[in-house]
C-alpha atoms as a PDB file:
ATOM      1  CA  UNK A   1      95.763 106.816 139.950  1.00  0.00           C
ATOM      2  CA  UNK A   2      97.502 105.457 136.452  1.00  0.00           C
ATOM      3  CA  UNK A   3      94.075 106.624 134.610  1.00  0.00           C
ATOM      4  CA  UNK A   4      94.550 110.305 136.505  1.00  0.00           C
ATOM      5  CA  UNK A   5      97.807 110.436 135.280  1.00  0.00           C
ATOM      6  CA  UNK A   6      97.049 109.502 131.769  1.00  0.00           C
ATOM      7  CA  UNK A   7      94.459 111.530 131.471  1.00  0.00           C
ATOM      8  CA  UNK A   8      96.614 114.532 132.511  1.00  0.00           C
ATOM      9  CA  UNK A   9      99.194 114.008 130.800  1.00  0.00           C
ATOM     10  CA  UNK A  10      97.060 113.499 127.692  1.00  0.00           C
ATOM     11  CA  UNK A  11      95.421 117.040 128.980  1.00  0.00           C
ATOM     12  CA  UNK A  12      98.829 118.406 129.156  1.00  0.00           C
ATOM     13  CA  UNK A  13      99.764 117.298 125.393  1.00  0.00           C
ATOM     14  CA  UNK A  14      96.193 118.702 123.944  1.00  0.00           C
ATOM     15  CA  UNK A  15      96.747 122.260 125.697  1.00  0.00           C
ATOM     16  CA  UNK A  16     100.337 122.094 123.938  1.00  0.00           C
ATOM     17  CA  UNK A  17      98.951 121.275 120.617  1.00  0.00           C
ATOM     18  CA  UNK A  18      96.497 123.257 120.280  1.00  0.00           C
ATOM     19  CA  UNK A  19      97.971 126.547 122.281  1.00  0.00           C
ATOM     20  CA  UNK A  20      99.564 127.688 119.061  1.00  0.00           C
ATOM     21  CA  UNK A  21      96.547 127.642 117.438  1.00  0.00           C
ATOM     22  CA  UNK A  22      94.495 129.700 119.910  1.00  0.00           C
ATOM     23  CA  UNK A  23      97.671 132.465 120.171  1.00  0.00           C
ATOM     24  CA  UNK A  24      96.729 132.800 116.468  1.00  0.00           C
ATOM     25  CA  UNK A  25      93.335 133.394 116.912  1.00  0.00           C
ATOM     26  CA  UNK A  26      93.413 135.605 119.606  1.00  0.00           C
ATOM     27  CA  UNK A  27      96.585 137.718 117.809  1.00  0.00           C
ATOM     28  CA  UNK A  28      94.428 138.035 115.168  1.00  0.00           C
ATOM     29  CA  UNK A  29      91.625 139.731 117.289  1.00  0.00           C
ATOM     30  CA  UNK A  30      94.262 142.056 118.963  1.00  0.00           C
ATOM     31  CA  UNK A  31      94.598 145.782 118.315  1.00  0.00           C
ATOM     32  CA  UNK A  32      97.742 146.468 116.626  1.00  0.00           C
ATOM     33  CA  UNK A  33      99.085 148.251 119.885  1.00  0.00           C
ATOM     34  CA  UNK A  34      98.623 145.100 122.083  1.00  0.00           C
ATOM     35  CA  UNK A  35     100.310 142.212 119.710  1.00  0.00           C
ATOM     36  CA  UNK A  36     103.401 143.513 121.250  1.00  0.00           C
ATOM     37  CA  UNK A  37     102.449 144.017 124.649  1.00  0.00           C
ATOM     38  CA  UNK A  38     104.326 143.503 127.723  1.00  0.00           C
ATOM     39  CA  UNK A  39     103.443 141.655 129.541  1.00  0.00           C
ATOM     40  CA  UNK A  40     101.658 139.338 127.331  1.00  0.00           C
ATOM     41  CA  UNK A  41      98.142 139.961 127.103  1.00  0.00           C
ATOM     42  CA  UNK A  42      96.424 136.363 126.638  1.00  0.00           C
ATOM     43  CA  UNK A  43      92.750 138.026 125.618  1.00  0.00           C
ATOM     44  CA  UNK A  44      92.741 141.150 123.988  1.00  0.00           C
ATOM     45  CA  UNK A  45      91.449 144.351 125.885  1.00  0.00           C
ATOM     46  CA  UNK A  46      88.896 144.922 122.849  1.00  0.00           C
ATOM     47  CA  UNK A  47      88.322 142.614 120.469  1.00  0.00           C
ATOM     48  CA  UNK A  48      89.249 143.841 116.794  1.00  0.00           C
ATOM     49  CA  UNK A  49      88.292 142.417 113.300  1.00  0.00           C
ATOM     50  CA  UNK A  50      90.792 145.038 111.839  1.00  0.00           C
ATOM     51  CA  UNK A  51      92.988 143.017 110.625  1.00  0.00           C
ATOM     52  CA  UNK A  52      90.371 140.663 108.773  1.00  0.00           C
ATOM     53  CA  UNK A  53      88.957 143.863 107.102  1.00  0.00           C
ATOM     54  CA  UNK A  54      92.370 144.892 106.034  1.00  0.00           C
ATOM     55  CA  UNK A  55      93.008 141.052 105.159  1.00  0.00           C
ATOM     56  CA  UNK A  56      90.068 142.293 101.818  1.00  0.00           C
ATOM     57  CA  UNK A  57      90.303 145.649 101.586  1.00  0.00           C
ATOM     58  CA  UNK A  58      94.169 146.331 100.907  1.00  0.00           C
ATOM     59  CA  UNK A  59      94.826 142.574  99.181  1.00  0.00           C
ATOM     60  CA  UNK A  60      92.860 140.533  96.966  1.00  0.00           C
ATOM     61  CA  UNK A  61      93.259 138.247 100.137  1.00  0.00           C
ATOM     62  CA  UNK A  62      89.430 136.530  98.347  1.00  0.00           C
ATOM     63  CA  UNK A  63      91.363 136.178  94.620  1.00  0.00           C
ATOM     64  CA  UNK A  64      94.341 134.333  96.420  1.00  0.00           C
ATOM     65  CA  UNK A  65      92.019 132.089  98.497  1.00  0.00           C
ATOM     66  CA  UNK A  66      90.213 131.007  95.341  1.00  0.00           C
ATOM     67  CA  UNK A  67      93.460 130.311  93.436  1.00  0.00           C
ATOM     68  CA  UNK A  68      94.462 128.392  96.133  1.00  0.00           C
ATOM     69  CA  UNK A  69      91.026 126.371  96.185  1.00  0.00           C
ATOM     70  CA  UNK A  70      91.129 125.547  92.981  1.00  0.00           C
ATOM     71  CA  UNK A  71      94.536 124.642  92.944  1.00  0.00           C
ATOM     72  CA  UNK A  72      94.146 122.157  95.536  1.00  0.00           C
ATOM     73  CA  UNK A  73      90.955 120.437  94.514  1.00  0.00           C
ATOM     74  CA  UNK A  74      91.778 119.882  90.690  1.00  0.00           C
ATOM     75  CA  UNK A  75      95.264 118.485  91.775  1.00  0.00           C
ATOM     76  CA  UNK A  76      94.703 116.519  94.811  1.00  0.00           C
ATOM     77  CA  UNK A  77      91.476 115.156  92.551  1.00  0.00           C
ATOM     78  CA  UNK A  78      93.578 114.069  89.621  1.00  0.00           C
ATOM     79  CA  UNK A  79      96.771 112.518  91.925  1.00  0.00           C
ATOM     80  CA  UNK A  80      93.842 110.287  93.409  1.00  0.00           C
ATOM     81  CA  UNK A  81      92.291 109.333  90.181  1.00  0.00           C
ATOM     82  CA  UNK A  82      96.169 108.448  88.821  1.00  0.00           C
ATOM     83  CA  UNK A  83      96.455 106.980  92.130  1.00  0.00           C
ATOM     84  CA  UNK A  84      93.424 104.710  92.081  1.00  0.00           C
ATOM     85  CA  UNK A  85      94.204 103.072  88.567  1.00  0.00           C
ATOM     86  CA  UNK A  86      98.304 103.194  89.124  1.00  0.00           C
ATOM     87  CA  UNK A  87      97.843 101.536  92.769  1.00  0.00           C
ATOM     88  CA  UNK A  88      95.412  98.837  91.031  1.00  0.00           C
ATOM     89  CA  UNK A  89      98.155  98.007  88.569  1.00  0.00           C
ATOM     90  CA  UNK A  90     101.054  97.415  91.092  1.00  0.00           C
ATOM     91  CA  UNK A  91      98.643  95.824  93.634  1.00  0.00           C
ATOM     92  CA  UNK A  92      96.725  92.853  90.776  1.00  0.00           C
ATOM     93  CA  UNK A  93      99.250  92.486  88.042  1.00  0.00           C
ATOM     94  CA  UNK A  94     102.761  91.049  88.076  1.00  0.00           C
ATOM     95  CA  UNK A  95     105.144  92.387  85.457  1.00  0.00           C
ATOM     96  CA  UNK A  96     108.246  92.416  84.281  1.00  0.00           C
ATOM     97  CA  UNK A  97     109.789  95.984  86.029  1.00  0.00           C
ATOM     98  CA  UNK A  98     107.359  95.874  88.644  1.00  0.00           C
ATOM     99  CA  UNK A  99     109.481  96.181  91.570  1.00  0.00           C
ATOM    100  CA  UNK A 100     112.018  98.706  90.048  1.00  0.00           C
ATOM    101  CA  UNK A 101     108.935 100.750  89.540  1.00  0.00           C
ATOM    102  CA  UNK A 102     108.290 100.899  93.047  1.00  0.00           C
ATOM    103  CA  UNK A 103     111.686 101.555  94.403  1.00  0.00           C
ATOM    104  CA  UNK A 104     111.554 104.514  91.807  1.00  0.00           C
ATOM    105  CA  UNK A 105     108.325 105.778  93.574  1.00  0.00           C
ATOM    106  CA  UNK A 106     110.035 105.275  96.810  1.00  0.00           C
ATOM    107  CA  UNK A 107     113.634 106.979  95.896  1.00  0.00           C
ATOM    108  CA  UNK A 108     111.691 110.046  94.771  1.00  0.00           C
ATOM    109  CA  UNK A 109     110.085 110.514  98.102  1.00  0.00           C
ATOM    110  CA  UNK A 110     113.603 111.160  99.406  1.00  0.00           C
ATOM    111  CA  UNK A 111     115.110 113.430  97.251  1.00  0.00           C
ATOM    112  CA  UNK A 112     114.969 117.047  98.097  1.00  0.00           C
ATOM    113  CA  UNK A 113     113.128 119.071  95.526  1.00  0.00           C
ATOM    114  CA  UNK A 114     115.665 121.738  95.380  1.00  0.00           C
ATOM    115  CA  UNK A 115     117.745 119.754  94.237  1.00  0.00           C
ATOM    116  CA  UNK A 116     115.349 119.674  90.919  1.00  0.00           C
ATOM    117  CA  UNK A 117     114.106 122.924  90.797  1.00  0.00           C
ATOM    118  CA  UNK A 118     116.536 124.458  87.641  1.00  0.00           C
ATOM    119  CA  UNK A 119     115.679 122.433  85.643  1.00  0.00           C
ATOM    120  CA  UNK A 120     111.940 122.668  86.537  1.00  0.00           C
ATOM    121  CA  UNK A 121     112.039 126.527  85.691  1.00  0.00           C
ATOM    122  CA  UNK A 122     113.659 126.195  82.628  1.00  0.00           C
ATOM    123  CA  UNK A 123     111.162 123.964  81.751  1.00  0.00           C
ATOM    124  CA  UNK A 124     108.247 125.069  83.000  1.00  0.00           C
ATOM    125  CA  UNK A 125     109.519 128.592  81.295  1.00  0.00           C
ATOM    126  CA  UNK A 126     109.834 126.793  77.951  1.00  0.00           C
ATOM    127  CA  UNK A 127     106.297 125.374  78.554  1.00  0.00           C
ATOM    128  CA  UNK A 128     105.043 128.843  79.274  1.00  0.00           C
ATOM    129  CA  UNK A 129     103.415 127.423  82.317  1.00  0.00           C
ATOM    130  CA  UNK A 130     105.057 130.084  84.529  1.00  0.00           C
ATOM    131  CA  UNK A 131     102.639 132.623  86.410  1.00  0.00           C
ATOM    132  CA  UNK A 132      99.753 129.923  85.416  1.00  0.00           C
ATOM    133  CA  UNK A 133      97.880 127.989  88.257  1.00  0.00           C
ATOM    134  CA  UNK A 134      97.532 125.265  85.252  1.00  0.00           C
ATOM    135  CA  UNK A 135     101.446 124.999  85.586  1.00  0.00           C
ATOM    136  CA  UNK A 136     101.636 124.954  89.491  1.00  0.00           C
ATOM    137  CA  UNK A 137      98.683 122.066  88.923  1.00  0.00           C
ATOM    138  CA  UNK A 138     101.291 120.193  86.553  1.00  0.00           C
ATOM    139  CA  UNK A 139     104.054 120.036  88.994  1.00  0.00           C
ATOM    140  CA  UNK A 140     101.847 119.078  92.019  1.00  0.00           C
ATOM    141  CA  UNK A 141     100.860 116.190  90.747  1.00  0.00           C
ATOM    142  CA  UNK A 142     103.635 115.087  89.075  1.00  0.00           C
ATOM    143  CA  UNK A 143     105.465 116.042  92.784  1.00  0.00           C
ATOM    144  CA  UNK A 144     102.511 113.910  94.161  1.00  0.00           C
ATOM    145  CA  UNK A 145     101.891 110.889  91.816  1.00  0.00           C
ATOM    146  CA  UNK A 146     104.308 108.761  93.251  1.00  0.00           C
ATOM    147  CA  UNK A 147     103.433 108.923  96.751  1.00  0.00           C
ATOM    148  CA  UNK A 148      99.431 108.582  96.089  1.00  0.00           C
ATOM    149  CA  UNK A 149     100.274 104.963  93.826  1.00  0.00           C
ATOM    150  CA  UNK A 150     102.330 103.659  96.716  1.00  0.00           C
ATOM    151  CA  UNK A 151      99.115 104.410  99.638  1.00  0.00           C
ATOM    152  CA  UNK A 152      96.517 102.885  96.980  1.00  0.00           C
ATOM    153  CA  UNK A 153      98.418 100.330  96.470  1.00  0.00           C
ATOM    154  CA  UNK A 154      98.457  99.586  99.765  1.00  0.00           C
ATOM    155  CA  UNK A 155      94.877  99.969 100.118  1.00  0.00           C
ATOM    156  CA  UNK A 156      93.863  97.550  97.242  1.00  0.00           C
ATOM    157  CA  UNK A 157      96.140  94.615  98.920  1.00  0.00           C
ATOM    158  CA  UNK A 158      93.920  94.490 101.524  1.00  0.00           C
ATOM    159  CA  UNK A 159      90.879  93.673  99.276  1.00  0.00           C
ATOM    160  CA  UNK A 160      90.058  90.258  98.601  1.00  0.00           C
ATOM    161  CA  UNK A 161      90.963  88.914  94.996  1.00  0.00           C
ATOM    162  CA  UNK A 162      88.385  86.963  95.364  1.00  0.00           C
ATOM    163  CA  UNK A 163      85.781  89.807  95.777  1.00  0.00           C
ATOM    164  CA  UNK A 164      86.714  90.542  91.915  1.00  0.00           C
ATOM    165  CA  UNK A 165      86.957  86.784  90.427  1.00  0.00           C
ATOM    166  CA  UNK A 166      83.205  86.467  92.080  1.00  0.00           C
ATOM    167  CA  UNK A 167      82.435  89.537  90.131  1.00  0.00           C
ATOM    168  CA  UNK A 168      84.273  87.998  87.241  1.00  0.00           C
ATOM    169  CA  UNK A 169      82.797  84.743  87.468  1.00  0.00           C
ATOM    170  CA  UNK A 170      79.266  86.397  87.058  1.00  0.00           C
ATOM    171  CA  UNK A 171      80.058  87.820  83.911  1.00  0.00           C
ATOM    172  CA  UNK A 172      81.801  91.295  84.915  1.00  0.00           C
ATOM    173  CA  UNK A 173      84.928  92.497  83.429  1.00  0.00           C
ATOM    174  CA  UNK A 174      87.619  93.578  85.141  1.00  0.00           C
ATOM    175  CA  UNK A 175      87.202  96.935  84.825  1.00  0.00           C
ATOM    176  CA  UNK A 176      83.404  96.805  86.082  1.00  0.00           C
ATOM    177  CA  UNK A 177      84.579  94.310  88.616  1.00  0.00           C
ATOM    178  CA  UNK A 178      87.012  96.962  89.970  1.00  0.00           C
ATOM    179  CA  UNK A 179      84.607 100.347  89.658  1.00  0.00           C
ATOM    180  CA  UNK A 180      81.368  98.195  90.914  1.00  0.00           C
ATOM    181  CA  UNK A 181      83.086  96.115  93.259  1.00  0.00           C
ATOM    182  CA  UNK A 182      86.760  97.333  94.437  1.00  0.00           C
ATOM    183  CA  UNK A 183      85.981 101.239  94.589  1.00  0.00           C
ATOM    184  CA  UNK A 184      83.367 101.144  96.985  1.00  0.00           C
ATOM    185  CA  UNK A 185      85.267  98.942  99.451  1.00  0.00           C
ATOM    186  CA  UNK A 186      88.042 101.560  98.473  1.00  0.00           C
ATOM    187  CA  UNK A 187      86.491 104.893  99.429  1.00  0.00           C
ATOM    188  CA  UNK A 188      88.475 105.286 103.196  1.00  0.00           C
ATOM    189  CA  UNK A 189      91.509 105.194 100.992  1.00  0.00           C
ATOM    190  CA  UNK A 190      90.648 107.148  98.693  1.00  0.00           C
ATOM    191  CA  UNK A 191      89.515 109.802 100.986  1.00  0.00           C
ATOM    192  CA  UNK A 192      92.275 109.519 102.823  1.00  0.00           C
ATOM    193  CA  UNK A 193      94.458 109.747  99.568  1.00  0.00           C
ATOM    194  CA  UNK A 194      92.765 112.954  98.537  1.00  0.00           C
ATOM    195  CA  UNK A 195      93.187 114.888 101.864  1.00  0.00           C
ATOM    196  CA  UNK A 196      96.770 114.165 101.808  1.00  0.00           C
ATOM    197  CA  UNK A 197      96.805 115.645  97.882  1.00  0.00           C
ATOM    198  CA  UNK A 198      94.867 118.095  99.055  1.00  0.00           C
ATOM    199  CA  UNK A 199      96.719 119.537 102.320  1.00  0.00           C
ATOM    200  CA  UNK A 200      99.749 119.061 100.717  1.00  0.00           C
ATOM    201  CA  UNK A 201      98.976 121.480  97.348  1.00  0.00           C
ATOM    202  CA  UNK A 202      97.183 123.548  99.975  1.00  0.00           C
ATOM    203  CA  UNK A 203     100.336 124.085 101.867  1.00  0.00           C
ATOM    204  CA  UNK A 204     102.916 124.120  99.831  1.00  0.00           C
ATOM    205  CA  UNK A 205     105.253 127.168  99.437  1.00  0.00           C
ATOM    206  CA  UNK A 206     108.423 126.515  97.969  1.00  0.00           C
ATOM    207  CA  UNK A 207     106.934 125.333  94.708  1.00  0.00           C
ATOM    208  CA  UNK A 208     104.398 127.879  94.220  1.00  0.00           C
ATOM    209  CA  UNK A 209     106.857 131.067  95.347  1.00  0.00           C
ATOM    210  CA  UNK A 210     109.356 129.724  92.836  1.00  0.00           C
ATOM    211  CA  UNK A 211     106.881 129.848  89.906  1.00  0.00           C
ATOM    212  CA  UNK A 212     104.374 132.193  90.870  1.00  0.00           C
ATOM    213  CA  UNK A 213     104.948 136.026  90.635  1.00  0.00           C
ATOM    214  CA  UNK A 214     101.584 137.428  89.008  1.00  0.00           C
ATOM    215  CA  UNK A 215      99.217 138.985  91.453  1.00  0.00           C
ATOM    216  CA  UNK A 216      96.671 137.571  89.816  1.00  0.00           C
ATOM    217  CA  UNK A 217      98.098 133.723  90.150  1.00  0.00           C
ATOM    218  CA  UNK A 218      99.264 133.771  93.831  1.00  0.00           C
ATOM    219  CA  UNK A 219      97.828 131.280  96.055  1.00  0.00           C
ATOM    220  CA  UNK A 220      97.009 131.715  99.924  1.00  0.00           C
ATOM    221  CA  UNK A 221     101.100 130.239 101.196  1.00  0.00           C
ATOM    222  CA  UNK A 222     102.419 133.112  98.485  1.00  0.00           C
ATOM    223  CA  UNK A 223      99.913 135.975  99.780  1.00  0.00           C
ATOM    224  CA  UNK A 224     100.905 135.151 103.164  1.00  0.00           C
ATOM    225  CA  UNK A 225     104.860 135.561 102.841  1.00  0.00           C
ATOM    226  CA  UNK A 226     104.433 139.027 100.990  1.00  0.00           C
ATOM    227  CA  UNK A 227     103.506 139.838 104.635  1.00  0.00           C
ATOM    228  CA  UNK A 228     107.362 139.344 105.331  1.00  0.00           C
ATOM    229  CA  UNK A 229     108.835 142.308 104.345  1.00  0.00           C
ATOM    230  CA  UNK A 230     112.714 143.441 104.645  1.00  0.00           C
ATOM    231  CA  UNK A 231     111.736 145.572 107.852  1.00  0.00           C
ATOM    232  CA  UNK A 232     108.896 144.366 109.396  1.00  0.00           C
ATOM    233  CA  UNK A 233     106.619 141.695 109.369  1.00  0.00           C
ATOM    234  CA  UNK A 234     102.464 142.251 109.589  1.00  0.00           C
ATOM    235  CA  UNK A 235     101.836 139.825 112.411  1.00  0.00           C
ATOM    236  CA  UNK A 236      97.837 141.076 112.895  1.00  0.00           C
ATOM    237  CA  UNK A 237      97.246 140.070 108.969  1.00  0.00           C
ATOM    238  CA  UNK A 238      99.705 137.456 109.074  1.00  0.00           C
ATOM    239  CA  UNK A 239      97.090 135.716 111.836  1.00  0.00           C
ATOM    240  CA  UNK A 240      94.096 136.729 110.423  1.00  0.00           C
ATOM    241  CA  UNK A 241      95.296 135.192 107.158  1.00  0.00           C
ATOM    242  CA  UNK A 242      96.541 131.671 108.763  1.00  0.00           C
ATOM    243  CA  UNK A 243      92.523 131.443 110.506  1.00  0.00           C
ATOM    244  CA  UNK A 244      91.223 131.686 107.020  1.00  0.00           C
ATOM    245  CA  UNK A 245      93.435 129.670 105.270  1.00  0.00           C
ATOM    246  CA  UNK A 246      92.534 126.706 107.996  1.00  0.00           C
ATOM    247  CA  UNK A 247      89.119 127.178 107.839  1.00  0.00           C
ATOM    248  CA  UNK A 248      88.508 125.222 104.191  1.00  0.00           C
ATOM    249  CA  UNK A 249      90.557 122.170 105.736  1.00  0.00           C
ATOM    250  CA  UNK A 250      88.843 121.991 108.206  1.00  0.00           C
ATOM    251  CA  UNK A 251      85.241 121.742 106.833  1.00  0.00           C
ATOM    252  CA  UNK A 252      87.132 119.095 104.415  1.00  0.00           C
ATOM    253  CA  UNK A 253      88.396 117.917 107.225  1.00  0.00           C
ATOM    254  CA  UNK A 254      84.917 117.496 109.206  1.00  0.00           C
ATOM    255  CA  UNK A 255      83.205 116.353 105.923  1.00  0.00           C
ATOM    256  CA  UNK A 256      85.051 113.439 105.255  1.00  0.00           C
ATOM    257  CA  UNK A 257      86.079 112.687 108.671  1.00  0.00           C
ATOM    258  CA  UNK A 258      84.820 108.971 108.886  1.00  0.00           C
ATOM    259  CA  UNK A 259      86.176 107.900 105.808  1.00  0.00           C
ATOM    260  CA  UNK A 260      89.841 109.487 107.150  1.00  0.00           C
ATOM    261  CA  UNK A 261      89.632 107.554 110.281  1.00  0.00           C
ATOM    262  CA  UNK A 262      88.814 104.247 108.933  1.00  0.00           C
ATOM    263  CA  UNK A 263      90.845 105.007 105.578  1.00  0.00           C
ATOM    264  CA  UNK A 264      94.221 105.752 108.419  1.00  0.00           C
ATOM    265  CA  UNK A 265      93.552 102.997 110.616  1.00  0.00           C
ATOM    266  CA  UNK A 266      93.042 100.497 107.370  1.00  0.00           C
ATOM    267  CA  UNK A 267      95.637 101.599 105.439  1.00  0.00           C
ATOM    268  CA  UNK A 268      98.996 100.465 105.906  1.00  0.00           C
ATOM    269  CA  UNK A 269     101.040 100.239 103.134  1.00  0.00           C
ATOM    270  CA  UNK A 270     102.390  96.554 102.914  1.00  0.00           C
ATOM    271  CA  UNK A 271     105.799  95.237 100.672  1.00  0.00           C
END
């Protein structure tokens, strides 16, 4: 009876989760006449591709998409490359500073970016870095950094020292101790570090509506709000766009899957 009732209320939970999900989908497969439909139509009467047509045809939905791609990788790819070395530093050397440094990382995390954005216009206008995806790459990992040192760090305190000093004691450096030896014990958390980077650049409005206006520089999160207008709001495109923007995270998703799971279950951060 108590494994019946787990297993619906787990049942219950996954319909929950993943009902939002499916109302996209299948509002995105609706005629335009039935998205408003009462009642509430739960399948469409015909299924429609309409909107995913329209999605190309009236918007250079396939431009955005690539921006946002591209975007994404380059950023979360350097914040885990900063990540790996800065995470190394704070995790196998004691300096002076050390902890100050990571309280820094830490405070950042809770201060609201608003608060900072003025000053990041002006000088991102200065820098003529606005309407550039090279600029919105510059503030992502900067907005990024922090947090990525702090998980690595946490990572590389749950290798061995002595893995390195064998390594060391062979005749290694340090540095070919920690690519030959640390890395490859390293790769959950590094995967997991880079699909964090990598959702979070992929997501991320505020940012990239503040400093993006150029059609030709608009990533998927911008395309998608243009569908908001003053009057109305283009629900059919608005869906089809959301199942195409969740379809590259999700093949990243299924790619690196095993490294996630072993890189979330290993990798608490520790003081």
């Amino acid at each position: 009876m108590k494994r019946l009732a787990k297993v619906l209320v787990l049942g219950g939970w996954l319909l929950i989760t993943l009902f939002p999900l499916y109302w996209i989908v299948v509002t995105s497969l609706k005629p335009k006449a039935e998205i408003f439909a009462i009642p509430l139509r739960y399948w469409p009467s015909r299924v429609t591709f309409d909107h995913y047509a329209d999605l190309f045809s009236f918007a250079d939905f396939g431009g955005y998409l690539l921006n946002s791609l591209f975007v994404s990788l380059v950023a979360a790819a350097v914040v885990t490359a900063i990540g790996v070395l800065g995470g190394y530093v704070l995790a196998r050397f004691a300096f002076p500073g050390r902890g100050a440094l990571m309280m820094a990382y830490l405070v950042t995390q809770m201060i609201p970016l608003f608060i900072a954005l003025g000053p990041l216009y002006l000088l991102m206008s200065d820098l003529d870095l606005l309407n550039r995806l090279a600029g919105l790459m510059v503030v992502y990992v900067a907005m990024l950094v922090p947090f990525a040192t702090i998980i690595m760090r946490g990572f590389y305190e749950r290798v061995p020292v002595a893995l390195e000093e064998a390594a060391q004691v062979d005749g290694a450096s340090r540095l070919v101790a920690m690519v030959r030896v640390v890395i490859p014990v390293m790769v959950p958390g590094i995967a997991a570090t880079f699909i964090f980077g990598f959702v979070q650049c992929w997501n991320e409005l505020f940012l990239a509506i503040t400093f993006i206006d150029s059609e030709d520089a608009k990533t998927i999160p911008v395309a998608m709000n243009s569908f908001i207008t003053q009057y109305d709001i283009d629900w059919g495109s608005m869906a089809a766009a959301t199942v195409v923007s969740v379809i590259p995270t999700l093949v990243l998703f299924a790619a690196i899957r095993r490294f996630i799971v072993e890189g979330l279950t290993a990798g608490a951060v520790k003081g």
